[in-house]
N, C-alpha and C. Protein backbone atom coordinates (compact mmCIF):
# COMPACT_ATOMS: atom_id res chain seq x y z
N UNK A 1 211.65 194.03 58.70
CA UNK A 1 211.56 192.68 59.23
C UNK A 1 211.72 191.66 58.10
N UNK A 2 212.38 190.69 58.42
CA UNK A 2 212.51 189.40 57.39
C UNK A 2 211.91 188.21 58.17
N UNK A 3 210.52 188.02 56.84
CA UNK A 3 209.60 186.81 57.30
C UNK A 3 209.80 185.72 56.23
N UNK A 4 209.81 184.63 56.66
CA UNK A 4 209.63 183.37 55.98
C UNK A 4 208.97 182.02 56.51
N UNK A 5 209.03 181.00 55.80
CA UNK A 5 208.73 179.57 56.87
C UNK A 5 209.47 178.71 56.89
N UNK A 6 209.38 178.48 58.11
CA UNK A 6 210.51 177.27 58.17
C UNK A 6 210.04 175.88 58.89
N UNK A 7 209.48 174.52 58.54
CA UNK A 7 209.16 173.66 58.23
C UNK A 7 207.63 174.24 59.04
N UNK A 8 207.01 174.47 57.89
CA UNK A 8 205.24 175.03 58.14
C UNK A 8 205.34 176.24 59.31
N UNK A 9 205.89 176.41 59.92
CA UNK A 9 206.21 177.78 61.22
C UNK A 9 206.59 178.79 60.16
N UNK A 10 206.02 180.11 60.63
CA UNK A 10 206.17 181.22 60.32
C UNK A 10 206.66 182.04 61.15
N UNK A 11 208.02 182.94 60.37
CA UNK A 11 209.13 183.07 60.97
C UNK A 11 209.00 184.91 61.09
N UNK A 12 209.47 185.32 61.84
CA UNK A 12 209.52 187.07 61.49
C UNK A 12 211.04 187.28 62.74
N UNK A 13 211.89 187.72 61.51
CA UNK A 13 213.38 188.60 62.46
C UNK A 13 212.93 190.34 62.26
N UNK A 14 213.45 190.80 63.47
CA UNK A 14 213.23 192.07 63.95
C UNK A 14 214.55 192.47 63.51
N UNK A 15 214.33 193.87 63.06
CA UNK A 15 215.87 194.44 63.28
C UNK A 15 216.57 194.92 64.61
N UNK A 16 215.85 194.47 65.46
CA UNK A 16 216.91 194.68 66.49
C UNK A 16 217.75 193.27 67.29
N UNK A 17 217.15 192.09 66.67
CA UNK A 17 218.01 190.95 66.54
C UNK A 17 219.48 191.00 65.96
N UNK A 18 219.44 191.39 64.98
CA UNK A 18 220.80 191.36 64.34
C UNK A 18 221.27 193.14 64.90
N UNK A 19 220.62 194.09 65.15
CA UNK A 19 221.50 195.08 66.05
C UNK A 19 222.24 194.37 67.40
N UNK A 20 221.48 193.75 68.52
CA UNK A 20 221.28 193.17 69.46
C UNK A 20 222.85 192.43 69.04
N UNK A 21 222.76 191.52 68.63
CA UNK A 21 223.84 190.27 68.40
C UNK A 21 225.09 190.92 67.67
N UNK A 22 224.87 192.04 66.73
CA UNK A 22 226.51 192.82 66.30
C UNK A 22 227.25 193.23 67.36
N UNK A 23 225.89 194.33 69.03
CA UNK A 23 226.74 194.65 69.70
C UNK A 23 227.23 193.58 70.65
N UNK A 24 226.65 192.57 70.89
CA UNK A 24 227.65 191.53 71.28
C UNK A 24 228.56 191.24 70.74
N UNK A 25 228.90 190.86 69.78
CA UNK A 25 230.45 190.60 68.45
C UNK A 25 231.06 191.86 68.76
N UNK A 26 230.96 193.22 68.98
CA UNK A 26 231.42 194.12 68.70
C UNK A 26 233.28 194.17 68.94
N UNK A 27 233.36 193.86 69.19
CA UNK A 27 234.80 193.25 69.91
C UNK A 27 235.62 192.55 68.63
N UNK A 28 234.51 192.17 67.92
CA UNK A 28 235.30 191.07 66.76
C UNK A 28 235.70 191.83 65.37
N UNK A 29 236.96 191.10 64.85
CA UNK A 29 237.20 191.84 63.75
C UNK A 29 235.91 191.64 62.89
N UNK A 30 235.56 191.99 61.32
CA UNK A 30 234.92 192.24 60.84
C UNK A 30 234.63 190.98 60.32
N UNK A 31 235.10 189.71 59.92
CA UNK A 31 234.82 188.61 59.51
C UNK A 31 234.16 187.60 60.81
N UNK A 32 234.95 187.86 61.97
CA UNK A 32 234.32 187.10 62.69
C UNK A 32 233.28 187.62 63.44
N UNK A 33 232.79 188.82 62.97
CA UNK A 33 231.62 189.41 63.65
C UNK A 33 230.23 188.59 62.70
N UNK A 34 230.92 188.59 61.33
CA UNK A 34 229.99 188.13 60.49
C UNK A 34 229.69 186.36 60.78
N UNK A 35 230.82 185.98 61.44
CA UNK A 35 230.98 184.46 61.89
C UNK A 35 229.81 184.41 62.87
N UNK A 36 230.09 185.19 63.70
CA UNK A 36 229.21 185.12 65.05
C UNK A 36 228.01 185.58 65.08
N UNK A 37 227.72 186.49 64.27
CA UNK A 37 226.03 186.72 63.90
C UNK A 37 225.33 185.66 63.19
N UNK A 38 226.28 184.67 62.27
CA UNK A 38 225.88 183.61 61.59
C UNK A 38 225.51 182.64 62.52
N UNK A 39 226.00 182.44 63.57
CA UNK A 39 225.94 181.08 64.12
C UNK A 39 224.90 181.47 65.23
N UNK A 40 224.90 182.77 65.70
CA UNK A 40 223.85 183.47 66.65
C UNK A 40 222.17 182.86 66.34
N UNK A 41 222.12 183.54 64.87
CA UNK A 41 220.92 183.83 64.20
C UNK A 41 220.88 182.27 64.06
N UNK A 42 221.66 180.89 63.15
CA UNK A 42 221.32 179.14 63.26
C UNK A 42 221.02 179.36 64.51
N UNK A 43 221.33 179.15 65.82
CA UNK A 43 221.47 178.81 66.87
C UNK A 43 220.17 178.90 67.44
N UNK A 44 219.72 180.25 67.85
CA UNK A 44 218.23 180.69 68.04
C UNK A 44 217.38 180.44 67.54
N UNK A 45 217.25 180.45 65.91
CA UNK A 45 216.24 179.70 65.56
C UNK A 45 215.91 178.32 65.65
N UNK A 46 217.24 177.37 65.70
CA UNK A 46 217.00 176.03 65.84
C UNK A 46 216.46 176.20 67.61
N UNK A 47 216.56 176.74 68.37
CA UNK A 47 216.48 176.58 69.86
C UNK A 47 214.86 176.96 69.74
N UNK A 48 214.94 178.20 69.00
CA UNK A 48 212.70 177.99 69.08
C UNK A 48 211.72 177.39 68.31
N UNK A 49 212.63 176.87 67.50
CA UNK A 49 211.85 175.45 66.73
C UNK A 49 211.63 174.14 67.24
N UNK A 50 212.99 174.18 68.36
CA UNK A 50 212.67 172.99 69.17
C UNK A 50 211.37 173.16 69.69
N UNK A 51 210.83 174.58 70.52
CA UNK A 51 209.81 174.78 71.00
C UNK A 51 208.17 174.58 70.18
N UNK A 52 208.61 175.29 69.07
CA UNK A 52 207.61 175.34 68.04
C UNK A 52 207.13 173.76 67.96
N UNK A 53 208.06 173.05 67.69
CA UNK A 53 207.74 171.59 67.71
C UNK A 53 207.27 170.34 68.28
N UNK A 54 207.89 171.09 69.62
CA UNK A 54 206.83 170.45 70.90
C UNK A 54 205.11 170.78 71.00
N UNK A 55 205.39 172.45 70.83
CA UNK A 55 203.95 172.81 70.63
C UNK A 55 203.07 172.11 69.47
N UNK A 56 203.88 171.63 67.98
CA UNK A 56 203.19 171.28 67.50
C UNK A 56 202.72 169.65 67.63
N UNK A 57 203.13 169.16 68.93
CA UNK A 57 203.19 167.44 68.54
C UNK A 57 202.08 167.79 69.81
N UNK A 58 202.19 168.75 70.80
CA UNK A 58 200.34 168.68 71.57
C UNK A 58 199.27 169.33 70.72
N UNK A 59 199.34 169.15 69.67
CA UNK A 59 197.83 169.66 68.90
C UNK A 59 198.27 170.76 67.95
N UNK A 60 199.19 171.85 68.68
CA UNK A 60 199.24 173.66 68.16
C UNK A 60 199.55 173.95 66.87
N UNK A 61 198.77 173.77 65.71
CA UNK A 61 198.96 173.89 64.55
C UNK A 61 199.50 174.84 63.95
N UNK A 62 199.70 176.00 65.14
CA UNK A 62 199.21 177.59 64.52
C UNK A 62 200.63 178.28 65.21
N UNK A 63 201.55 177.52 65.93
CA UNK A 63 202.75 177.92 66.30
C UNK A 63 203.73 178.50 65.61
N UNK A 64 204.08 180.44 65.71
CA UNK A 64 204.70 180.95 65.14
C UNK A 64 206.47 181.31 65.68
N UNK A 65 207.33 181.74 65.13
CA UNK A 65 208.56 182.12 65.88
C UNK A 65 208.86 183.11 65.79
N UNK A 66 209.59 184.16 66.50
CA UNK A 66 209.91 185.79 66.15
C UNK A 66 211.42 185.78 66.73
N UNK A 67 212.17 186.42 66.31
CA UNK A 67 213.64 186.45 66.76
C UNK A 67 213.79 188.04 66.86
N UNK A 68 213.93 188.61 68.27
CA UNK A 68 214.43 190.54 68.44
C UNK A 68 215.60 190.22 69.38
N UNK A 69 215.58 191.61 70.09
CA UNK A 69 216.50 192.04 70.89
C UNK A 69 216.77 190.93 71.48
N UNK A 70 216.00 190.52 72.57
CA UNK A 70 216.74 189.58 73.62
C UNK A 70 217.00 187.88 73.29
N UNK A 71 216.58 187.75 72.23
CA UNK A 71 216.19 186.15 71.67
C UNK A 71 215.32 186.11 70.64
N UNK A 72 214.73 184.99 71.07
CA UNK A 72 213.56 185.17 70.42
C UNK A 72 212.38 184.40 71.44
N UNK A 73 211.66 183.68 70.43
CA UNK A 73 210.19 182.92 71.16
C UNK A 73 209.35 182.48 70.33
N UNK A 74 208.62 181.57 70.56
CA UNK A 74 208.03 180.47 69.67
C UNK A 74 206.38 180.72 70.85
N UNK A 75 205.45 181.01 69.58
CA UNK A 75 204.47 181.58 70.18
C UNK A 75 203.09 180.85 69.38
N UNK A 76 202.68 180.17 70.57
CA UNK A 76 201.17 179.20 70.36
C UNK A 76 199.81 179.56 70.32
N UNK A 77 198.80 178.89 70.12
CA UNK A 77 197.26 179.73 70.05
C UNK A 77 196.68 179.18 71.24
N UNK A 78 196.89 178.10 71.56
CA UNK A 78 196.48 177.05 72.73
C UNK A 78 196.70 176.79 74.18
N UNK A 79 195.98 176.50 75.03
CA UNK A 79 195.78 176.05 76.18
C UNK A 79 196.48 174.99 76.50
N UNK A 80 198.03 174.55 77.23
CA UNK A 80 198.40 173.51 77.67
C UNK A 80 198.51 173.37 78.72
N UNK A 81 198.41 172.15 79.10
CA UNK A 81 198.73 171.44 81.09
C UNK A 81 200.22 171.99 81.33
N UNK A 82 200.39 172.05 82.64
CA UNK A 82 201.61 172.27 83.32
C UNK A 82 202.76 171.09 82.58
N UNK A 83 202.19 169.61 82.97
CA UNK A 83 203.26 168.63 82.22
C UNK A 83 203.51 169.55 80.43
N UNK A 84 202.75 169.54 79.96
CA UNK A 84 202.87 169.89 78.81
C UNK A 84 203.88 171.25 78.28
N UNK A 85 203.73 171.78 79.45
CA UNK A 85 204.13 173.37 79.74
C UNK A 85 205.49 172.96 79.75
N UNK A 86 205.90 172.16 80.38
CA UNK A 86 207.21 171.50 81.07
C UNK A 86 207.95 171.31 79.73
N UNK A 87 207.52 170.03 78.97
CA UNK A 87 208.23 169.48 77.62
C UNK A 87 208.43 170.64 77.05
N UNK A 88 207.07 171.49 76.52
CA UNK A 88 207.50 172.50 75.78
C UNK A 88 208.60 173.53 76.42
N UNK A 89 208.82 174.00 77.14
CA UNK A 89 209.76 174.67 77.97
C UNK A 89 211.38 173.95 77.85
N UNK A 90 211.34 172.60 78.22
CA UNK A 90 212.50 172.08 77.90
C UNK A 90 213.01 171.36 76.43
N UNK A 91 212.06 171.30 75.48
CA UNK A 91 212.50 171.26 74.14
C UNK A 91 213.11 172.38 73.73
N UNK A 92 213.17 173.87 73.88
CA UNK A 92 214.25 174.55 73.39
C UNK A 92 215.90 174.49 73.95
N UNK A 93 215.96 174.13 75.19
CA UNK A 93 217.19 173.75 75.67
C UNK A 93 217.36 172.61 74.82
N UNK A 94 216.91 171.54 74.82
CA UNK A 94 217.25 170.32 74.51
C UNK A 94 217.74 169.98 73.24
N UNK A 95 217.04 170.79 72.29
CA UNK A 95 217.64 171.32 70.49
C UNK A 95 218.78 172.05 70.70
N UNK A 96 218.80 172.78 71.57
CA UNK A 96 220.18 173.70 71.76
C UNK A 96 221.58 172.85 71.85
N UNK A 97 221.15 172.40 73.31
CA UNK A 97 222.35 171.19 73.75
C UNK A 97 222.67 170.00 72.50
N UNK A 98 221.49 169.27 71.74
CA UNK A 98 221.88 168.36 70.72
C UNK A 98 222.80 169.40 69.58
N UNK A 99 222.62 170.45 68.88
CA UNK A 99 222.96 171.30 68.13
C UNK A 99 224.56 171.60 68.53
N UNK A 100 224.65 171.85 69.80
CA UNK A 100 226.25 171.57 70.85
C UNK A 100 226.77 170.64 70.50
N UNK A 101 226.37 169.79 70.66
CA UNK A 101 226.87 168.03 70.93
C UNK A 101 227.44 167.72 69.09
N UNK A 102 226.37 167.91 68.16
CA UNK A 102 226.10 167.79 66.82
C UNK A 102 227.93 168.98 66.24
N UNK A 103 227.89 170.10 66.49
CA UNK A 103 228.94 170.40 66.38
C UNK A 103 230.61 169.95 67.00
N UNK A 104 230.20 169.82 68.40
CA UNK A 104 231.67 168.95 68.37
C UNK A 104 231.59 167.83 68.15
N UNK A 105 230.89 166.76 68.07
CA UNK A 105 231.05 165.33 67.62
C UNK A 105 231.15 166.16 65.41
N UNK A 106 231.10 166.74 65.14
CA UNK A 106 231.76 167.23 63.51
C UNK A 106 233.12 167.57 63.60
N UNK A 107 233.67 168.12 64.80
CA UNK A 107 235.02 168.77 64.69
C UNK A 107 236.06 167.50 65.53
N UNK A 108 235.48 166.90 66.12
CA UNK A 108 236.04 165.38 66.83
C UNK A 108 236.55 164.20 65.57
N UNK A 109 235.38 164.60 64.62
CA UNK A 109 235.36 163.70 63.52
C UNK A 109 236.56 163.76 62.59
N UNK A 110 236.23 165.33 61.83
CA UNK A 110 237.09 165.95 60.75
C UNK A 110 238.05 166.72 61.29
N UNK A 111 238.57 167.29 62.56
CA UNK A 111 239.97 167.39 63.01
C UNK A 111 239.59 168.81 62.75
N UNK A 112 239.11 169.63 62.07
CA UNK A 112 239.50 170.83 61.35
C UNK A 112 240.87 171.55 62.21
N UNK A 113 241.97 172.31 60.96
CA UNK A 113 243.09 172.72 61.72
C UNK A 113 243.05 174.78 61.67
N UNK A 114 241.97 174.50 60.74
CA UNK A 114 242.09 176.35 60.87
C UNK A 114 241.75 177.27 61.62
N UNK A 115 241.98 177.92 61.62
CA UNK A 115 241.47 179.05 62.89
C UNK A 115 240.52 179.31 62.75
N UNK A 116 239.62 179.63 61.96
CA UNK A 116 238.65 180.33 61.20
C UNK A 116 237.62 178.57 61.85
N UNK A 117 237.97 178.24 61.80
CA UNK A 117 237.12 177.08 62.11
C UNK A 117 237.28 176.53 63.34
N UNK A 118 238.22 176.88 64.06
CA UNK A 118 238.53 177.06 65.51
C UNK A 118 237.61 178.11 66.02
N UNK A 119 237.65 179.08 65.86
CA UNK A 119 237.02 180.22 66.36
C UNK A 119 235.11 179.76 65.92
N UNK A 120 234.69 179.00 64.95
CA UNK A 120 233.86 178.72 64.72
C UNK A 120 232.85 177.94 65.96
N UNK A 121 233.72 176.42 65.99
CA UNK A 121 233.59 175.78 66.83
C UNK A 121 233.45 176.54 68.13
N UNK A 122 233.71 177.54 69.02
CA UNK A 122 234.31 178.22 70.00
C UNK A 122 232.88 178.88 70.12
N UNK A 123 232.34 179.60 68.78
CA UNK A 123 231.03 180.54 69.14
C UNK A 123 230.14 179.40 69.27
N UNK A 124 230.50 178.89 68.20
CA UNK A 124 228.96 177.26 68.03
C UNK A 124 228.54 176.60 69.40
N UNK A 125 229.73 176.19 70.25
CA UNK A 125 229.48 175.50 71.72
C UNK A 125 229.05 176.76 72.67
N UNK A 126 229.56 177.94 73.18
CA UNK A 126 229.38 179.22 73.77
C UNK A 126 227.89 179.17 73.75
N UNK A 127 227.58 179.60 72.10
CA UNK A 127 225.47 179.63 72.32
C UNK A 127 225.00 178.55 72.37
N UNK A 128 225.53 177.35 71.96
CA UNK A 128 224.56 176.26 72.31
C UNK A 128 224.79 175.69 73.57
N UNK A 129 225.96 176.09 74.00
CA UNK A 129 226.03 175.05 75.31
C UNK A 129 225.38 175.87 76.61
N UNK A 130 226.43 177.19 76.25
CA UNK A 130 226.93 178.16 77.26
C UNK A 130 225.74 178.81 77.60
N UNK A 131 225.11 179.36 76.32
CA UNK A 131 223.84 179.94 76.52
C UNK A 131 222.83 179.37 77.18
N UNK A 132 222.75 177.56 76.75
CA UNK A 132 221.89 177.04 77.55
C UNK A 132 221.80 177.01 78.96
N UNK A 133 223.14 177.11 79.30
CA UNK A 133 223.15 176.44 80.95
C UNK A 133 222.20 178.08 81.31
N UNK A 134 222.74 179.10 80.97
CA UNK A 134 222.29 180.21 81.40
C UNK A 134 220.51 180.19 81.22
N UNK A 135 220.01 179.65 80.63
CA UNK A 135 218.59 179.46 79.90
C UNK A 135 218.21 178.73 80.81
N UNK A 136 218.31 177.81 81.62
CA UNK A 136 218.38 177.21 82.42
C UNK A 136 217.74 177.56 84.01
N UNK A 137 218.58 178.33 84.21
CA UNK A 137 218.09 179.27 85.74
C UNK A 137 216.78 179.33 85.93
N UNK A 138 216.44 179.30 86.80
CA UNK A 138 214.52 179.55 86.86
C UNK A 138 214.43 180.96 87.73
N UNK A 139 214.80 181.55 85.91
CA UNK A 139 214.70 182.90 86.24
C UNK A 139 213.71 183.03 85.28
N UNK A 140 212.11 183.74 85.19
CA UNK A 140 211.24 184.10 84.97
C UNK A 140 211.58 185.42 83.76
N UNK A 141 211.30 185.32 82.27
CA UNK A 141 210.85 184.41 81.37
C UNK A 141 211.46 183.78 81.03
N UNK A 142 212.71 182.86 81.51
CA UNK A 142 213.96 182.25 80.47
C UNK A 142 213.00 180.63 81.11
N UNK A 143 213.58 179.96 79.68
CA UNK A 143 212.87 178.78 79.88
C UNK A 143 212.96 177.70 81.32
N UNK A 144 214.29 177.86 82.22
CA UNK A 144 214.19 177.81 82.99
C UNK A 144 212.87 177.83 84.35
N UNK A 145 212.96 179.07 84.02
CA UNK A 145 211.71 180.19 84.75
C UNK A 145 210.59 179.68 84.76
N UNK A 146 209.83 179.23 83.23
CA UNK A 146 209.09 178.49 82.57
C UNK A 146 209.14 177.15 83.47
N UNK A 147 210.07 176.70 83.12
CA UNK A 147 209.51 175.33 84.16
C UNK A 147 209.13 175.39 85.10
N UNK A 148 210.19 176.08 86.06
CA UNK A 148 209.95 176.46 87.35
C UNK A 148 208.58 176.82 87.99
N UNK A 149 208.01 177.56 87.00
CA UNK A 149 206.41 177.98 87.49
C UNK A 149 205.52 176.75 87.15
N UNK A 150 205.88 175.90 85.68
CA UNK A 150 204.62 175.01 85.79
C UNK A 150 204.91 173.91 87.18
N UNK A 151 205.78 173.80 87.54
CA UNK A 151 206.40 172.82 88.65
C UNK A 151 205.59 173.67 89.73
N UNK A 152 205.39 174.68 90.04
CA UNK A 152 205.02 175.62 91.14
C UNK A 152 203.70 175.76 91.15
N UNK A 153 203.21 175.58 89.78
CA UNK A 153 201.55 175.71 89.86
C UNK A 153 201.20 177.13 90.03
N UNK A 154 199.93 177.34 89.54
CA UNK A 154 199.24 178.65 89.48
C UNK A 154 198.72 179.17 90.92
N UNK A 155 198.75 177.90 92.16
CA UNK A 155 198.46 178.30 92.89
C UNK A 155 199.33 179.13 94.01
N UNK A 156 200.72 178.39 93.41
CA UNK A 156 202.13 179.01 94.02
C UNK A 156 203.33 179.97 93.26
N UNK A 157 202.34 180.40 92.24
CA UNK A 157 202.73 181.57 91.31
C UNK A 157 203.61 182.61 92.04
N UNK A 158 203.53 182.68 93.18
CA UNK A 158 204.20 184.28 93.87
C UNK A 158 205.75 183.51 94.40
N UNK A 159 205.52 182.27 94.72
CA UNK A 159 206.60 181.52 94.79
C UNK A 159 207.58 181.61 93.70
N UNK A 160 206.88 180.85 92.87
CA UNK A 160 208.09 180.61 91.51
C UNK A 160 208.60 182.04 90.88
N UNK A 161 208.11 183.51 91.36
CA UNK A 161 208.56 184.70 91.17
C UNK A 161 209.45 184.87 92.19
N UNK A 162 209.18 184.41 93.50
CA UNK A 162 210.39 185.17 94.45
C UNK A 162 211.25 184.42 94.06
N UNK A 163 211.61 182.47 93.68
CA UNK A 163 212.47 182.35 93.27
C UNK A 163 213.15 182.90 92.10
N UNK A 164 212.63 183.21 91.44
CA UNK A 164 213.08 184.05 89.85
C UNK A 164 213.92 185.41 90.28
N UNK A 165 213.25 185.99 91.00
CA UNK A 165 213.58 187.50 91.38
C UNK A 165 215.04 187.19 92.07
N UNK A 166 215.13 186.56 93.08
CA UNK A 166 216.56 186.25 93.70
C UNK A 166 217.19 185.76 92.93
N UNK A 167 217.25 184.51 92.26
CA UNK A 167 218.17 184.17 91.47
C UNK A 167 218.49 184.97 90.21
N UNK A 168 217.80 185.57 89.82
CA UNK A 168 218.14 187.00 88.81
C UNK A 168 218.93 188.10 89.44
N UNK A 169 219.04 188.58 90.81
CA UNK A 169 219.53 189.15 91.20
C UNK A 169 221.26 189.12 91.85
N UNK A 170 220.96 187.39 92.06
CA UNK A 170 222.66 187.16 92.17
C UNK A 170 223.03 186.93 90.97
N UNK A 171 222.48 186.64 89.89
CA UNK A 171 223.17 186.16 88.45
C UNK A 171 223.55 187.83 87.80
N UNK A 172 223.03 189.14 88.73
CA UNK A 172 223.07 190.25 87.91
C UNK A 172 224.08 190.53 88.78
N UNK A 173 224.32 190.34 89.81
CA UNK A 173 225.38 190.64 91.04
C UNK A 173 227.13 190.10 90.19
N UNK A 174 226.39 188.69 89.99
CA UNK A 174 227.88 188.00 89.51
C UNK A 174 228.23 188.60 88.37
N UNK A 175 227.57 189.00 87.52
CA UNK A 175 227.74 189.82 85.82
C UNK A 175 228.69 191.06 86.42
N UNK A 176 227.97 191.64 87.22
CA UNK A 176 229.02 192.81 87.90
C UNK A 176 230.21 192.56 88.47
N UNK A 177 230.48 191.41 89.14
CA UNK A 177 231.86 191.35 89.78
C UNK A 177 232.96 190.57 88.78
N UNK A 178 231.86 189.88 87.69
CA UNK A 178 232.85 189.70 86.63
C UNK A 178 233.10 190.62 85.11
N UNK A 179 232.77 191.56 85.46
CA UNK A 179 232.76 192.85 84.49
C UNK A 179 231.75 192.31 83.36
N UNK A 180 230.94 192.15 83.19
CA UNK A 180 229.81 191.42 82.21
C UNK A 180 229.08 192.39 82.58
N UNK A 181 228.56 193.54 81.88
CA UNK A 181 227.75 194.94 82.22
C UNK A 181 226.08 194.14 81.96
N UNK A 182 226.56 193.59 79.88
CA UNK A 182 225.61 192.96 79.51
C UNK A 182 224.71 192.06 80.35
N UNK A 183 225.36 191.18 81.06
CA UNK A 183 224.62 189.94 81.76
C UNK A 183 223.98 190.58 83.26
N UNK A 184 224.64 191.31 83.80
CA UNK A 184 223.68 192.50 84.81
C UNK A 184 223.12 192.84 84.14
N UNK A 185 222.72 193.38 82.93
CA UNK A 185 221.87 194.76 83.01
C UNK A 185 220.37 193.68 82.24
N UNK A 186 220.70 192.31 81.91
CA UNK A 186 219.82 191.37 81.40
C UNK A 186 219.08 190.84 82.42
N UNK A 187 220.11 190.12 83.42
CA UNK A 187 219.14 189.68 84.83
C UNK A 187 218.68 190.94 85.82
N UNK A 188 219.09 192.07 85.93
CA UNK A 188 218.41 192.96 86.37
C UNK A 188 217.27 193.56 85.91
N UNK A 189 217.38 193.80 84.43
CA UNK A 189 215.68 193.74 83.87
C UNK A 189 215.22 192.93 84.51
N UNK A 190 215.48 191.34 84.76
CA UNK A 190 214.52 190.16 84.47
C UNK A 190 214.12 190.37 86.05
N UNK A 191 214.80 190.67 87.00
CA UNK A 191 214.75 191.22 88.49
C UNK A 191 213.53 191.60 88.76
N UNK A 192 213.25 193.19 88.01
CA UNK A 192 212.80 194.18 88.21
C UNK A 192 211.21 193.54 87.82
N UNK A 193 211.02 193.42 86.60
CA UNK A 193 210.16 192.41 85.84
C UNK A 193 209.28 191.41 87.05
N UNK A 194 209.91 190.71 87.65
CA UNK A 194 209.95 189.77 88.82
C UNK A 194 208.93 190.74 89.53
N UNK A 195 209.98 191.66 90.22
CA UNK A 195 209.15 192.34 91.54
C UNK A 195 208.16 193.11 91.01
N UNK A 196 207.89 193.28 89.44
CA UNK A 196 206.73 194.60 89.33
C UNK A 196 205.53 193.14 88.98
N UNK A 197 205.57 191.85 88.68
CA UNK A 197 205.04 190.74 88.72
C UNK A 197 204.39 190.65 90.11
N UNK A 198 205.02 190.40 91.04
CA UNK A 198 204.89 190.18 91.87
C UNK A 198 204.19 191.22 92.90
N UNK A 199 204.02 192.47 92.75
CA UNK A 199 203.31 193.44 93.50
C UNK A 199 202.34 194.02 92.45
N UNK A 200 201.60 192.79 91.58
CA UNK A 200 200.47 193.20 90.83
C UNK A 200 200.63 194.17 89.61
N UNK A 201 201.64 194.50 89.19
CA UNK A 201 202.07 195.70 88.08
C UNK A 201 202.49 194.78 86.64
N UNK A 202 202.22 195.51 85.80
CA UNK A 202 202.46 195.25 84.44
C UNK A 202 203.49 194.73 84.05
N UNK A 203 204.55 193.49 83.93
CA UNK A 203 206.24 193.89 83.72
C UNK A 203 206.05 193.87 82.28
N UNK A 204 207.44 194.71 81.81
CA UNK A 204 207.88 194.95 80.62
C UNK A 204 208.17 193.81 79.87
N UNK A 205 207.90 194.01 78.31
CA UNK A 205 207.71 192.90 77.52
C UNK A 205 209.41 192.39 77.11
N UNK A 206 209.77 191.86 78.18
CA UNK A 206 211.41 191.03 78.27
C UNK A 206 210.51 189.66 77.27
N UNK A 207 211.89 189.58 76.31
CA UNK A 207 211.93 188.47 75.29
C UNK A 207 212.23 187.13 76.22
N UNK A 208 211.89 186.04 75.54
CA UNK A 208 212.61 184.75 75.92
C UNK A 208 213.34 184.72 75.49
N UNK A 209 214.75 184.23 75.40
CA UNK A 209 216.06 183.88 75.00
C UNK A 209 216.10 182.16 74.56
């Protein structure tokens, strides 16, 4: 594992983060695999620092980040309100999308004509944009999901799961009819997760993204 800090947050990457993200590149020649793990690994961390940061402006002094297999996650010591639940939930999209925006308003600017910087631009918008919309869904744990339940309340908890569970299940449906094995076999975990939630059982420790 590689730990460090990054503005007072304490950071820990798993090795199955950078396994995780090669076999996505896998497809890519050897430079732009190294392109795309680069911008993977910026990308994610700026997306759970957004979080980290929200947590730290309600009190959470003690807010750490971890980056594995499925993402990562920005992880607090503290008790917050649903509103609170909310901001923090939508500050990692929201660093994501500016981080989007921040890269093409650079390539709008300076024109770049190379490929190598074409193809750059191309992964840079994909995880910050692309990824987000997908982050999005209030599919249960993606931050989406997250909102979705503080909006639903603890008292309508079984709710904000059946919505999670269905909409995970057509998003794993569509992965299949568009040959995306990966993106089924991600919202079908998150599915399964759902219904073993939901009939009182343990679900498996699925990452936030």
């Amino acid at each position: 594992m590689w730990r460090f800090t990054l503005l007072g947050f304490p950071v820990v990457v798993h090795w199955q983060f950078w396994l995780t993200t090669a076999l996505l590149g896998s497809s890519l020649s050897a430079n732009r695999l190294i392109l795309w793990v680069g911008i993977v690994f910026v990308s994610i961390l700026g997306h759970e620092l957004g979080h980290a940061l929200a947590m730290r402006h309600f009190g959470d002094r003690a807010a750490s980040i971890s980056l594995y297999a499925f993402g990562g996650l920005a992880q607090g010591r503290y008790w917050r309100s649903r509103n609170q639940q909310i901001v923090i939930s939508a500050a990692g999209p929201a660093f994501s999308a500016a981080l989007g925006l921040l890269g093409w308003l650079v390539a709008a600017i300076l024109h770049p004509e190379s490929q190598f910087a074409f193809v750059a631009l191309q992964f840079w918008l994909w995880v910050n944009i692309g990824w987000t919309l997908f982050n999005l869904l209030p599919v249960i744990p993606l931050d989406g999901g997250r909102i979705s339940e503080a909006l639903f309340g603890p008292a309508r908890a079984r709710q904000a799961c059946q919505l999670s569970m269905v909409v995970a299940i057509v998003a794993a449906v569509a992965g299949l009819l568009d040959g995306s094995l990966w993106m089924a076999l991600m919202f079908g975990m998150m599915a399964y997760s759902n219904w073993q939630q939901m009939n009182g059982r343990t679900p498996p420790n699925l990452m936030r993204p």
